[in-house]
C-alpha atoms as a PDB file:
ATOM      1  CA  UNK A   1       0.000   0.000   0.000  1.00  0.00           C
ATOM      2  CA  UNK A   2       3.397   2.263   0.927  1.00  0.00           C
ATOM      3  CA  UNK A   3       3.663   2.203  -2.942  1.00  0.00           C
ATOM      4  CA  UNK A   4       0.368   3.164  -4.083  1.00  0.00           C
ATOM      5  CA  UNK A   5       0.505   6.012  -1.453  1.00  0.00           C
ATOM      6  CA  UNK A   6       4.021   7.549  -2.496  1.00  0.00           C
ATOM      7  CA  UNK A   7       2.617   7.765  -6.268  1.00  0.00           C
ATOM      8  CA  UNK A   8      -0.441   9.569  -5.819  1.00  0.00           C
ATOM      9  CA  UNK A   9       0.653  12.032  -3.747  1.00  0.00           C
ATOM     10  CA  UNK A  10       2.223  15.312  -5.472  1.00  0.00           C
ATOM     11  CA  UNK A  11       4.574  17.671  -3.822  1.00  0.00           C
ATOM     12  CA  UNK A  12       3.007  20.905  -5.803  1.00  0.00           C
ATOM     13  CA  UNK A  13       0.975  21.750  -8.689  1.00  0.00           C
ATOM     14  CA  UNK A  14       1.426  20.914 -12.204  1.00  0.00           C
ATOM     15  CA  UNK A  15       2.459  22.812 -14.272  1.00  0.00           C
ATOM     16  CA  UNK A  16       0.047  25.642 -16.285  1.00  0.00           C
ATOM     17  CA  UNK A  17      -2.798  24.376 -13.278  1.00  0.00           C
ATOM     18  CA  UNK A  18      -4.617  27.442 -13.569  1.00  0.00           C
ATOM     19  CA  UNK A  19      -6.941  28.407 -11.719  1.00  0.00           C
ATOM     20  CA  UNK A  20      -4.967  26.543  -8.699  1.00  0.00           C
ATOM     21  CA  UNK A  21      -8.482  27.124  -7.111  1.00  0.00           C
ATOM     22  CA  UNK A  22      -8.182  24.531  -4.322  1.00  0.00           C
ATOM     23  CA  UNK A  23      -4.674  25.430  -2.783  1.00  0.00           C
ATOM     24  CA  UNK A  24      -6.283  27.593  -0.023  1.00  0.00           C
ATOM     25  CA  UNK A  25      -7.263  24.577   1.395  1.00  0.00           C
ATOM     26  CA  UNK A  26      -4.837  22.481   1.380  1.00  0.00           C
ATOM     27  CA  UNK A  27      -4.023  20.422   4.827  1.00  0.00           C
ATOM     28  CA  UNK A  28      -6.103  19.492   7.315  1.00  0.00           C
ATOM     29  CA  UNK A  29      -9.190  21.473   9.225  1.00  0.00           C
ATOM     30  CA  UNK A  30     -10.794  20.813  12.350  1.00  0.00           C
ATOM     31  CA  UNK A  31     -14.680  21.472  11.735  1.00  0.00           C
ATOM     32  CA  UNK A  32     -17.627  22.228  13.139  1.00  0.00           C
ATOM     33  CA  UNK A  33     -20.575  20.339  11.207  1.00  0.00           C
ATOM     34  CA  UNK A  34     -24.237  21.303  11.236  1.00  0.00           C
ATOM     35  CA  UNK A  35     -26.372  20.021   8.865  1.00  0.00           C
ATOM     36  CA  UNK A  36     -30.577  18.705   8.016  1.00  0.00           C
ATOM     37  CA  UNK A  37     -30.662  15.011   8.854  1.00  0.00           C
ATOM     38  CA  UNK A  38     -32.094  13.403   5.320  1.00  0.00           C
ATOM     39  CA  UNK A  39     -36.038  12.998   5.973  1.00  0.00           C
ATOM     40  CA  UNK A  40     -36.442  14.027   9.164  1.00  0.00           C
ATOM     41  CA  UNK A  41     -36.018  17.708   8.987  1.00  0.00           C
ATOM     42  CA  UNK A  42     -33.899  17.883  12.269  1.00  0.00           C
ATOM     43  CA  UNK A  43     -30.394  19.900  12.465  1.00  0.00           C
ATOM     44  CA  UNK A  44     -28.040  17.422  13.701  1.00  0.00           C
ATOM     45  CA  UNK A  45     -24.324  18.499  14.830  1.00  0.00           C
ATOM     46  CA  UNK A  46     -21.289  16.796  14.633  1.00  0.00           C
ATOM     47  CA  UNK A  47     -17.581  17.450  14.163  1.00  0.00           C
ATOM     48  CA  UNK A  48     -15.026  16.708  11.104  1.00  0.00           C
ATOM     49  CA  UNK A  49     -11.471  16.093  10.404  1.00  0.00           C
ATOM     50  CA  UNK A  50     -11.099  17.208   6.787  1.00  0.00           C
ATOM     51  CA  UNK A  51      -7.760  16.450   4.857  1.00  0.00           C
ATOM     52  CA  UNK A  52      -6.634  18.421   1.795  1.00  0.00           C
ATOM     53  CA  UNK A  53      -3.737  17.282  -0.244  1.00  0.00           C
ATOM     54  CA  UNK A  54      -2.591  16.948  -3.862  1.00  0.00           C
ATOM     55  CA  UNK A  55      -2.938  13.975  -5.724  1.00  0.00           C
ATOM     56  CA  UNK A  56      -2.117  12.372  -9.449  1.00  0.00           C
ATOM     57  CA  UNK A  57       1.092  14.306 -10.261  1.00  0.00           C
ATOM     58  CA  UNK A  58      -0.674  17.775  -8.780  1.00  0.00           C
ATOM     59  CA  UNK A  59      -3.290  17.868 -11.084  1.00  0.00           C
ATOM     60  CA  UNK A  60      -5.751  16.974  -8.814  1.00  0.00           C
ATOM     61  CA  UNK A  61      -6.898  17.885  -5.246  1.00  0.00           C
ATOM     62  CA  UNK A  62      -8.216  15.187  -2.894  1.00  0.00           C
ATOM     63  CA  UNK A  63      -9.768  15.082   0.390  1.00  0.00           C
ATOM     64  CA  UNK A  64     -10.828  12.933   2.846  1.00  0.00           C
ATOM     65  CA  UNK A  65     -13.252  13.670   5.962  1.00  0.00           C
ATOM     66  CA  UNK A  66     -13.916  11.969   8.727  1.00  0.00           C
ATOM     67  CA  UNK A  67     -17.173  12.840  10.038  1.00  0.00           C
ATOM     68  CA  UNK A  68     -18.594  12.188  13.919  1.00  0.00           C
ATOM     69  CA  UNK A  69     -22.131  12.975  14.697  1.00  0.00           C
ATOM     70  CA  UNK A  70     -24.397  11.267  17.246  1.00  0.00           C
ATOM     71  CA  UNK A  71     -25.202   7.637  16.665  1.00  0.00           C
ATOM     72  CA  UNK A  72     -29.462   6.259  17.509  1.00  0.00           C
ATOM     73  CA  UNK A  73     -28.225   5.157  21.018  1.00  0.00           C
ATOM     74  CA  UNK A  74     -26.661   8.254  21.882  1.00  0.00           C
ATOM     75  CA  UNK A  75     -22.503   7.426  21.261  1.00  0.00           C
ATOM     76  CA  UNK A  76     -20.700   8.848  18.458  1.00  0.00           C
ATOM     77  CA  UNK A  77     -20.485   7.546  15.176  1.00  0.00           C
ATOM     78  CA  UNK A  78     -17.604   8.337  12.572  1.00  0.00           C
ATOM     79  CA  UNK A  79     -17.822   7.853   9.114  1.00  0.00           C
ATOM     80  CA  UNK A  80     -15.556   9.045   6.180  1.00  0.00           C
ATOM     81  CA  UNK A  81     -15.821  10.402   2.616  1.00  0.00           C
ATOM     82  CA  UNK A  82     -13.608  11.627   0.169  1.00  0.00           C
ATOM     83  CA  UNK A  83     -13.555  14.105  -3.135  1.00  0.00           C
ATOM     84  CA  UNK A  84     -11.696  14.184  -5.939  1.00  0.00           C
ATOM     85  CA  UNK A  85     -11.584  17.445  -7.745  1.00  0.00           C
ATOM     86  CA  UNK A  86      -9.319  17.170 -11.088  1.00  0.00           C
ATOM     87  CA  UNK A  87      -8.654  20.221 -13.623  1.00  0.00           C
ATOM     88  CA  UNK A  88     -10.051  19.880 -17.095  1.00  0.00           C
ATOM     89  CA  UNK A  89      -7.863  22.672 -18.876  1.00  0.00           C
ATOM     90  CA  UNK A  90      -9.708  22.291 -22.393  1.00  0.00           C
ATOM     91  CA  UNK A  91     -12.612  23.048 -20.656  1.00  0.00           C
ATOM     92  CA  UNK A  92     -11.056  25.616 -17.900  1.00  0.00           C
ATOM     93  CA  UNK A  93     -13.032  24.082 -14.988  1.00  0.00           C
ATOM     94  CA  UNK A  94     -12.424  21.460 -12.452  1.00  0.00           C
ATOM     95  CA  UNK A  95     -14.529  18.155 -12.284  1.00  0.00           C
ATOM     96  CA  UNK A  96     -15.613  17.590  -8.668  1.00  0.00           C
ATOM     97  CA  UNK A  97     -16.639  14.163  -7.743  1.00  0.00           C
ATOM     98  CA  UNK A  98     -17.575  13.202  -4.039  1.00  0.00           C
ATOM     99  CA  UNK A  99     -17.373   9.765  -2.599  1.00  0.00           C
ATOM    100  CA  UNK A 100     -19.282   8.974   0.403  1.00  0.00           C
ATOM    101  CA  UNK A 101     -19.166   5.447   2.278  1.00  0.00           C
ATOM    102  CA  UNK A 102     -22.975   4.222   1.553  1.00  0.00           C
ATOM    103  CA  UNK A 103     -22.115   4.534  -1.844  1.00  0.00           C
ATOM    104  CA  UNK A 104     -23.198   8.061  -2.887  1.00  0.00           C
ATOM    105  CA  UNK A 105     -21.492   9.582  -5.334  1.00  0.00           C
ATOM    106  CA  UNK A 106     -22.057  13.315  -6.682  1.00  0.00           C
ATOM    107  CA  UNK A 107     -20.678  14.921  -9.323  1.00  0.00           C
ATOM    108  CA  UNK A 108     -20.101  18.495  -9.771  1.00  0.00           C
ATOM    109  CA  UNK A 109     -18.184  21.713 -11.643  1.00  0.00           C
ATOM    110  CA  UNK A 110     -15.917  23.593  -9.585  1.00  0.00           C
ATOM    111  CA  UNK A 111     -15.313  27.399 -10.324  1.00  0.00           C
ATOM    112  CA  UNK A 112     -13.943  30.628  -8.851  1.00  0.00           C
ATOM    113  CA  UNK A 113     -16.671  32.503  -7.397  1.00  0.00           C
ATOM    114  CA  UNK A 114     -17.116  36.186  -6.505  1.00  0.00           C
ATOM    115  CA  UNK A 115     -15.262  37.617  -3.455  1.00  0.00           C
ATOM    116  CA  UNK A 116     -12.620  34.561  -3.469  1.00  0.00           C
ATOM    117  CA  UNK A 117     -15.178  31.601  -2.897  1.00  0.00           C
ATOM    118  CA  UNK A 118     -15.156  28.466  -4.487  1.00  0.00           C
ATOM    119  CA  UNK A 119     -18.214  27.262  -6.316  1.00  0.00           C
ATOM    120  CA  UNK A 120     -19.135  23.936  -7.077  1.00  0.00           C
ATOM    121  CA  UNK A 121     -22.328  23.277  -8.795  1.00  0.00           C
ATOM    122  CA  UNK A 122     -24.115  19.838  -9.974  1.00  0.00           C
ATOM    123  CA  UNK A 123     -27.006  17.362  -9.592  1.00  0.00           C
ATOM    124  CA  UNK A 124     -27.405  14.293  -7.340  1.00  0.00           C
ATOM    125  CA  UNK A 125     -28.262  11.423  -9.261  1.00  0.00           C
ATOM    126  CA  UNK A 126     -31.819  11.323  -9.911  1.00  0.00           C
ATOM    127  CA  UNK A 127     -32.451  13.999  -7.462  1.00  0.00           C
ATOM    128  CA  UNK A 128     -31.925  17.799  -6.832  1.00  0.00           C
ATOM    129  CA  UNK A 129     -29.545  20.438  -8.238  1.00  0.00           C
ATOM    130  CA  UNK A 130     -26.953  21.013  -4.961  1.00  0.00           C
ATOM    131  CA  UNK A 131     -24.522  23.723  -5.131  1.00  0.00           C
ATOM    132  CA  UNK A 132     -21.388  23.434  -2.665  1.00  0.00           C
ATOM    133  CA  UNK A 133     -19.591  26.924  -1.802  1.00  0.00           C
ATOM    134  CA  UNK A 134     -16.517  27.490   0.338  1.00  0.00           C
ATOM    135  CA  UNK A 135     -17.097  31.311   1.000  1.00  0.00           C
ATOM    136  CA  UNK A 136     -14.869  33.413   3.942  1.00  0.00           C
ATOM    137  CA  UNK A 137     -11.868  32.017   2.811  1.00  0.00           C
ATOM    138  CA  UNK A 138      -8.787  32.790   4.736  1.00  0.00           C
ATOM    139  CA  UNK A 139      -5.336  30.970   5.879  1.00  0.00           C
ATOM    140  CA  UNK A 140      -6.637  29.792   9.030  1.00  0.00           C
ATOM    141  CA  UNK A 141     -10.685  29.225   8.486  1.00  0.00           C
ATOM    142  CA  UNK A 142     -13.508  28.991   5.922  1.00  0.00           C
ATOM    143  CA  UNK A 143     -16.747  28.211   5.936  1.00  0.00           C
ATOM    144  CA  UNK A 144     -18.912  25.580   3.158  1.00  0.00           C
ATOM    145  CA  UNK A 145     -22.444  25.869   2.509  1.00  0.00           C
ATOM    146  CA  UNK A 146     -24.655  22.926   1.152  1.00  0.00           C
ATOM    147  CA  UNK A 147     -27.399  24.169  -0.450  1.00  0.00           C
ATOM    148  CA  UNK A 148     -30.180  22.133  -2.456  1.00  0.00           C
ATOM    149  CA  UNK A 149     -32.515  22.856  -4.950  1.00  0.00           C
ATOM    150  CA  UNK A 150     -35.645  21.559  -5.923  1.00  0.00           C
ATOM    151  CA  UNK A 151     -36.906  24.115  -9.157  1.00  0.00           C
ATOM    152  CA  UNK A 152     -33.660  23.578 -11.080  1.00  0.00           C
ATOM    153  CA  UNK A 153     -31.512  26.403  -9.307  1.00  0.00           C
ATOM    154  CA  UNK A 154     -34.750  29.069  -8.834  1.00  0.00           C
ATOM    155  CA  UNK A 155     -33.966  28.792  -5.186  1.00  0.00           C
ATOM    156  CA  UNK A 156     -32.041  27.321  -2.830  1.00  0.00           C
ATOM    157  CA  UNK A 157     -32.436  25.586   0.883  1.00  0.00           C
ATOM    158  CA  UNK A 158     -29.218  25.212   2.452  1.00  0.00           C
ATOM    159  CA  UNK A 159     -28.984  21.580   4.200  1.00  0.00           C
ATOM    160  CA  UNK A 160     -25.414  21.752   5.455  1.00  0.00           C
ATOM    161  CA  UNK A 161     -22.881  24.069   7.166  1.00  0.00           C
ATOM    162  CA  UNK A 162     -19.662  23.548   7.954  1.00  0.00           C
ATOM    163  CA  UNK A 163     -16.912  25.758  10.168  1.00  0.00           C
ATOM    164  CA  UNK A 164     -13.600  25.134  10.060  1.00  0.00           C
ATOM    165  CA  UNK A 165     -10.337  25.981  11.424  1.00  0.00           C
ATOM    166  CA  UNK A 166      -6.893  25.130   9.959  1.00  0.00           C
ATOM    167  CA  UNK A 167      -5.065  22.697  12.359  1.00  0.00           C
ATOM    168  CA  UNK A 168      -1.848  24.042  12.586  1.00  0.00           C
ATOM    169  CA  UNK A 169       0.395  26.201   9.384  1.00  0.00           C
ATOM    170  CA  UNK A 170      -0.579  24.926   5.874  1.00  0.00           C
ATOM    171  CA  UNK A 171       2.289  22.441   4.690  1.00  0.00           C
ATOM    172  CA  UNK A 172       4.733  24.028   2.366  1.00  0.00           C
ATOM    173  CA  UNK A 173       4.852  20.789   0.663  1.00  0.00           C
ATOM    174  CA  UNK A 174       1.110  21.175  -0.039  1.00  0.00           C
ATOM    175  CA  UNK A 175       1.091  24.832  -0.743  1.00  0.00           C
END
């Protein structure tokens, strides 16, 4: 596994990766998590440990989170998910693709937004248009908003929120 591990990560970005729109967050963030539990309408919070890095010869940005929220019985459960967000320069965006542990898998378009954010637009399969945005950016926080839609994009009901704090300085390696 060593092996596997050494050759996907990258030490920096590729070369020509521009917009290097995901290098504000790489490393790893200690998060706050507060978000609509699916069909139940309740706000449920948890905590995550979310892990930025660059993968595929720096061409790519990967993550990894490791959520905690309460379990049924009261005791903490964890559970992880990853994204993979590769650059497409023919088409000057970045493919977004997120990975969660029952098998989810959404895909999205990631794009600079106004005022610094990052915006990442798509569709859950079969289901509603979501749009992802890490907004407030700065060295040592930002914040993500999960928002839904149910028109097509008309309007949007956010169904996630997400605090976080850098856990110690970025990692030049990363940077």
């Amino acid at each position: 596994m060593t092996a596997l591990l050494d050759r996907l990560g990258a030490a920096g970005p590729a070369p020509g990766l521009e917009p290097d729109l995901y290098a504000p967050l790489l490393g790893v963030w200690d998060v706050t998590n507060h978000y609509l539990e699916p069909g139940t309408g309740r706000w449920v919070d948890g905590t995550v440990v979310w892990t930025f890095g660059r993968v595929l010869g720096g061409r790519a940005v990967q993550d990894v989170m490791w959520f905690t929220a309460p379990g049924p019985d009261g005791y903490p459960v964890r559970e992880s998910g990853s994204t993979m967000r590769l650059f497409d320069p023919a088409a000057g965006h970045w493919h977004v693709v997120w990975f969660s542990p029952a098998g989810r898998v959404t895909a999205l378009v990631g794009r600079p937004g106004e005022h610094g954010d990052i915006v990442q637009q798509g569709v859950r399969p079969g289901g509603p248009a979501v749009r992802w945005v890490f907004t407030e950016l700065t060295d040592e926080s930002f914040r993500w908003l999960g928002h839904v839609s149910d028109d097509g994009g008309h309007s949007w009901q956010l169904e996630q929120e997400m605090l976080a704090r850098r856990r110690g300085p970025a990692s030049p390696a990363n940077g």
